[in-house]
C-alpha atoms as a PDB file:
ATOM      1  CA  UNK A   1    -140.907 201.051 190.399  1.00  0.00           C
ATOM      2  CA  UNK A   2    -140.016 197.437 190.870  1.00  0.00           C
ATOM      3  CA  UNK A   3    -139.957 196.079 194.504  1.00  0.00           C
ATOM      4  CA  UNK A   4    -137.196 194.168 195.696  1.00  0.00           C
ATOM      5  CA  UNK A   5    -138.038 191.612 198.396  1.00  0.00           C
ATOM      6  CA  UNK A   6    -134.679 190.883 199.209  1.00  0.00           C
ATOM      7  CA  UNK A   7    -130.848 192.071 198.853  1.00  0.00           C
ATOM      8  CA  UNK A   8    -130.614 188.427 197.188  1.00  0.00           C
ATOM      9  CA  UNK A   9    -132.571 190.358 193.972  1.00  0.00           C
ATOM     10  CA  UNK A  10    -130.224 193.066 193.701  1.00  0.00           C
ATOM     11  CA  UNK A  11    -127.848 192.956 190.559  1.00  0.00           C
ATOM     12  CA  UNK A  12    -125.029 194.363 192.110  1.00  0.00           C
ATOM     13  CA  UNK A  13    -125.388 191.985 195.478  1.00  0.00           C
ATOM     14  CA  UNK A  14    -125.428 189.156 192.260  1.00  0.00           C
ATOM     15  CA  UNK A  15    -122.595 190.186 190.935  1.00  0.00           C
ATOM     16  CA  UNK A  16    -120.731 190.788 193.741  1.00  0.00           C
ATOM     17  CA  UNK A  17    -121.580 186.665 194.895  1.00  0.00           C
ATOM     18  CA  UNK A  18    -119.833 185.573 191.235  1.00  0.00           C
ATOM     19  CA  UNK A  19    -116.960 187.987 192.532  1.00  0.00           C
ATOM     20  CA  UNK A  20    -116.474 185.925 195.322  1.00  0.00           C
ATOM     21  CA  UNK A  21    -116.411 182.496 193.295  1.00  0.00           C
ATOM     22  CA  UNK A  22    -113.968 184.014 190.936  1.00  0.00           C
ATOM     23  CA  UNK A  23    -111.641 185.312 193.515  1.00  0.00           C
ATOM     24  CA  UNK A  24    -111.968 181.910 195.222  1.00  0.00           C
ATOM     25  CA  UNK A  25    -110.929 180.063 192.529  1.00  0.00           C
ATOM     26  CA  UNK A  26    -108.080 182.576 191.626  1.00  0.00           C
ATOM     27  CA  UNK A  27    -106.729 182.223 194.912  1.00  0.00           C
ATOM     28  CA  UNK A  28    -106.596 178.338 194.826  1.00  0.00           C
ATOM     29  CA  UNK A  29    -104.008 179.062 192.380  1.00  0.00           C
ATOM     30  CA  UNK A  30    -101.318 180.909 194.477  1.00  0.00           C
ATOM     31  CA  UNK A  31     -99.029 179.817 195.914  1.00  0.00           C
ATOM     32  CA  UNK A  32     -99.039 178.130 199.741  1.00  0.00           C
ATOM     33  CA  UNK A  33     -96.629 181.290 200.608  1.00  0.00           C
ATOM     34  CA  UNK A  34     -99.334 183.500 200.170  1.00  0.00           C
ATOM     35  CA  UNK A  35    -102.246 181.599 202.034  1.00  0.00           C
ATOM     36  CA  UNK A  36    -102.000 184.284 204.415  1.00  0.00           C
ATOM     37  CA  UNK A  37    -100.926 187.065 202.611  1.00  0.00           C
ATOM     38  CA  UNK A  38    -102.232 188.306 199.048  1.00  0.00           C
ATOM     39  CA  UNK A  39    -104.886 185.414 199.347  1.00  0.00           C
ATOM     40  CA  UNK A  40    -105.937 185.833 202.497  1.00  0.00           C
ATOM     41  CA  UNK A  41    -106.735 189.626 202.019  1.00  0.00           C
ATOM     42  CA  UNK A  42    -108.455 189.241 198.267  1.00  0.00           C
ATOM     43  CA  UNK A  43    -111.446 186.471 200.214  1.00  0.00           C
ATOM     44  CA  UNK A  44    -111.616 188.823 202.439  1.00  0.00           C
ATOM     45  CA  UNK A  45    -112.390 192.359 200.652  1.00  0.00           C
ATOM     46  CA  UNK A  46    -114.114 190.409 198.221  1.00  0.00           C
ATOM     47  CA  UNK A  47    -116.815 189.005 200.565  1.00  0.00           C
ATOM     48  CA  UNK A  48    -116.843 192.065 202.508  1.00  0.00           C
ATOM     49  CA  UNK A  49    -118.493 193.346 199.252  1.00  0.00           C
ATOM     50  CA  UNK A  50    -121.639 191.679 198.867  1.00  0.00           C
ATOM     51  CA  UNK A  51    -121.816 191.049 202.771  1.00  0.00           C
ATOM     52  CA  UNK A  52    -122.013 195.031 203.501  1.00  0.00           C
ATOM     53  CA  UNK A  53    -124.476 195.098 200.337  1.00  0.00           C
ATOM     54  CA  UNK A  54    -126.861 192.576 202.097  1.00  0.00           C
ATOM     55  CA  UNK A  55    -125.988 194.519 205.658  1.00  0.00           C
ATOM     56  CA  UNK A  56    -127.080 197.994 204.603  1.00  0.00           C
ATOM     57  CA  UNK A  57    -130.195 196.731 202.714  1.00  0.00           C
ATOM     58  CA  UNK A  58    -131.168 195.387 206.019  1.00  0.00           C
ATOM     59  CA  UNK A  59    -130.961 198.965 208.326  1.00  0.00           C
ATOM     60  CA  UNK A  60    -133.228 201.217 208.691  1.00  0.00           C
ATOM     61  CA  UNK A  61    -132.511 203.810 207.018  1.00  0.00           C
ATOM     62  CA  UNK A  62    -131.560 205.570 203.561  1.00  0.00           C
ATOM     63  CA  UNK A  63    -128.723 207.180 205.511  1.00  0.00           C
ATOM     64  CA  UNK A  64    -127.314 203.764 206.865  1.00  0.00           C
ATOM     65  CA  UNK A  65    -127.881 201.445 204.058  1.00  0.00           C
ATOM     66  CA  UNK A  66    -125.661 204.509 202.157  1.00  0.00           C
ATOM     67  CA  UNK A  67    -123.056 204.043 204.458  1.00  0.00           C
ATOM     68  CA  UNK A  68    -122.868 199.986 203.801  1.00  0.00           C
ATOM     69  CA  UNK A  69    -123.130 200.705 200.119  1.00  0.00           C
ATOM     70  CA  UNK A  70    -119.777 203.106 200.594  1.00  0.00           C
ATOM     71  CA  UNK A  71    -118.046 200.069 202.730  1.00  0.00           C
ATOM     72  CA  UNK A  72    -118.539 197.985 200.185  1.00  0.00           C
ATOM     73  CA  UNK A  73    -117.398 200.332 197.814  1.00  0.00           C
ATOM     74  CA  UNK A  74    -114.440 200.503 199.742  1.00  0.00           C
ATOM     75  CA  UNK A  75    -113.649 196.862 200.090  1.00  0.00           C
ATOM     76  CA  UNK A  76    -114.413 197.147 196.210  1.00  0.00           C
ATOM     77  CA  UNK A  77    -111.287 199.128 195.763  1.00  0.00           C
ATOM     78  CA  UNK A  78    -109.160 197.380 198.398  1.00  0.00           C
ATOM     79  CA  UNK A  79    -109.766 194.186 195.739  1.00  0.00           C
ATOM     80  CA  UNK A  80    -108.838 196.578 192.855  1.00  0.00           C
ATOM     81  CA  UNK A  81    -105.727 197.022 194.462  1.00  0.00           C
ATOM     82  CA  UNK A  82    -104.948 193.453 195.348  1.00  0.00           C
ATOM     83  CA  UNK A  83    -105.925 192.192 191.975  1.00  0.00           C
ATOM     84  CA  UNK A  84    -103.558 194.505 190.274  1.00  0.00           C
ATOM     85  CA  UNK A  85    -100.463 193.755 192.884  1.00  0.00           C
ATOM     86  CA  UNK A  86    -100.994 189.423 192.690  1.00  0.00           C
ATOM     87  CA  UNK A  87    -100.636 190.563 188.332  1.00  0.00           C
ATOM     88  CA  UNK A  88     -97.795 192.684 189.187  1.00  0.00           C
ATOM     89  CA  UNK A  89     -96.081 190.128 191.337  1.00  0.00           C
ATOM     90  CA  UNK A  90     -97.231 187.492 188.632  1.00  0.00           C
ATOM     91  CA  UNK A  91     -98.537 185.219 191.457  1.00  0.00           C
ATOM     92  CA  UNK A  92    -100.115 182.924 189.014  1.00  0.00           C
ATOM     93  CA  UNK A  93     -98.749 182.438 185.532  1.00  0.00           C
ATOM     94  CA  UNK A  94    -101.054 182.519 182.404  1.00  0.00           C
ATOM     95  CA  UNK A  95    -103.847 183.337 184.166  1.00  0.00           C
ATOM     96  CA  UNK A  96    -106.401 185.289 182.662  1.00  0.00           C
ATOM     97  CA  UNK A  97    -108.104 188.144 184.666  1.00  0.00           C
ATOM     98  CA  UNK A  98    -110.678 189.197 182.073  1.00  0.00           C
ATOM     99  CA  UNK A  99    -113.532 187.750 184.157  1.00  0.00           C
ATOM    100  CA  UNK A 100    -112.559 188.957 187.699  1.00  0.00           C
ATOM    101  CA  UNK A 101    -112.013 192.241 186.014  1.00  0.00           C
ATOM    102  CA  UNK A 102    -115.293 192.487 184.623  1.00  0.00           C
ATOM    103  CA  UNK A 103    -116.906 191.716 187.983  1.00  0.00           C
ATOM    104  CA  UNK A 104    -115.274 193.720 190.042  1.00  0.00           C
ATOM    105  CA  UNK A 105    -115.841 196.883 187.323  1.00  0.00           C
ATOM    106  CA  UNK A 106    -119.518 195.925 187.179  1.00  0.00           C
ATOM    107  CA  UNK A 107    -119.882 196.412 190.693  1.00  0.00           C
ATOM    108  CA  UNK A 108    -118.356 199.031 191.802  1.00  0.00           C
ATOM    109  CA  UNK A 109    -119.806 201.052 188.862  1.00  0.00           C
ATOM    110  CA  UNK A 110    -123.390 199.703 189.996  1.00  0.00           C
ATOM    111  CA  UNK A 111    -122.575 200.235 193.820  1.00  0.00           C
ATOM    112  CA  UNK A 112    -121.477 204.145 192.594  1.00  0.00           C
ATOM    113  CA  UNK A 113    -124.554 204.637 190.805  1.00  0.00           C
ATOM    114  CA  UNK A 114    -126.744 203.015 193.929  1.00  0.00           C
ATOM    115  CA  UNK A 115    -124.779 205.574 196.480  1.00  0.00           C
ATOM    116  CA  UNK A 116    -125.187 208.666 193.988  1.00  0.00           C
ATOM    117  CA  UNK A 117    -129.239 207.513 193.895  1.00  0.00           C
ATOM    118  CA  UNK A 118    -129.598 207.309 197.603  1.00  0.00           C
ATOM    119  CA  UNK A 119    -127.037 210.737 198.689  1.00  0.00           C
ATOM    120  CA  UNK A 120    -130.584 212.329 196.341  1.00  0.00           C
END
């Protein structure tokens, strides 16, 4: 088994960083109405992702890091929900979602699979 020296080497803590970016960038897009609104939630339950990743890897225990991982999971589907209100709404016109889609999927299904591991 591989040994990870850091959270920073985790795929799904990677992932969950590029999240960020694209959710960043989508949100420069909005409108001023919803700087703190719609906006202001999606920055925050997207870096509450990879920040409870990197908290969790850093207690000190299975049970504890488990419990970040779930958080994050969490904030994972708080951004789900977001995402698919600002398309509903139409916030921003033409804007395709493919990427911060993808991202979002790929982590949460990695973050399920890393909870399932450690609840063994």
């Amino acid at each position: 088994m591989a040994f990870l020296n850091s959270y920073k080497d985790l795929i799904v803590w990677q992932k969950s960083i590029d999240l960020v970016l694209e959710i960043y960038k989508l949100t420069e897009l909005f409108p001023k109405s919803e700087l703190y609104g719609l906006s202001s939630q999606m920055r925050r339950s997207s870096v509450s992702i990879s920040s409870n990743i990197a908290e969790g890897s850093r207690r000190g225990t299975r049970k504890e890091y488990r419990r970040f991982l779930e958080i994050a999971f969490g904030s994972g589907a708080e951004l789900e929900t977001q995402i698919y209100i600002s398309k509903k709404l139409e916030t921003v016109k033409d804007y395709n979602y493919q990427k911060v889609d993808c991202l979002l999927d790929e982590s949460m299904r990695i973050l399920n699979v890393l909870i399932t591991k450690l609840k063994g």
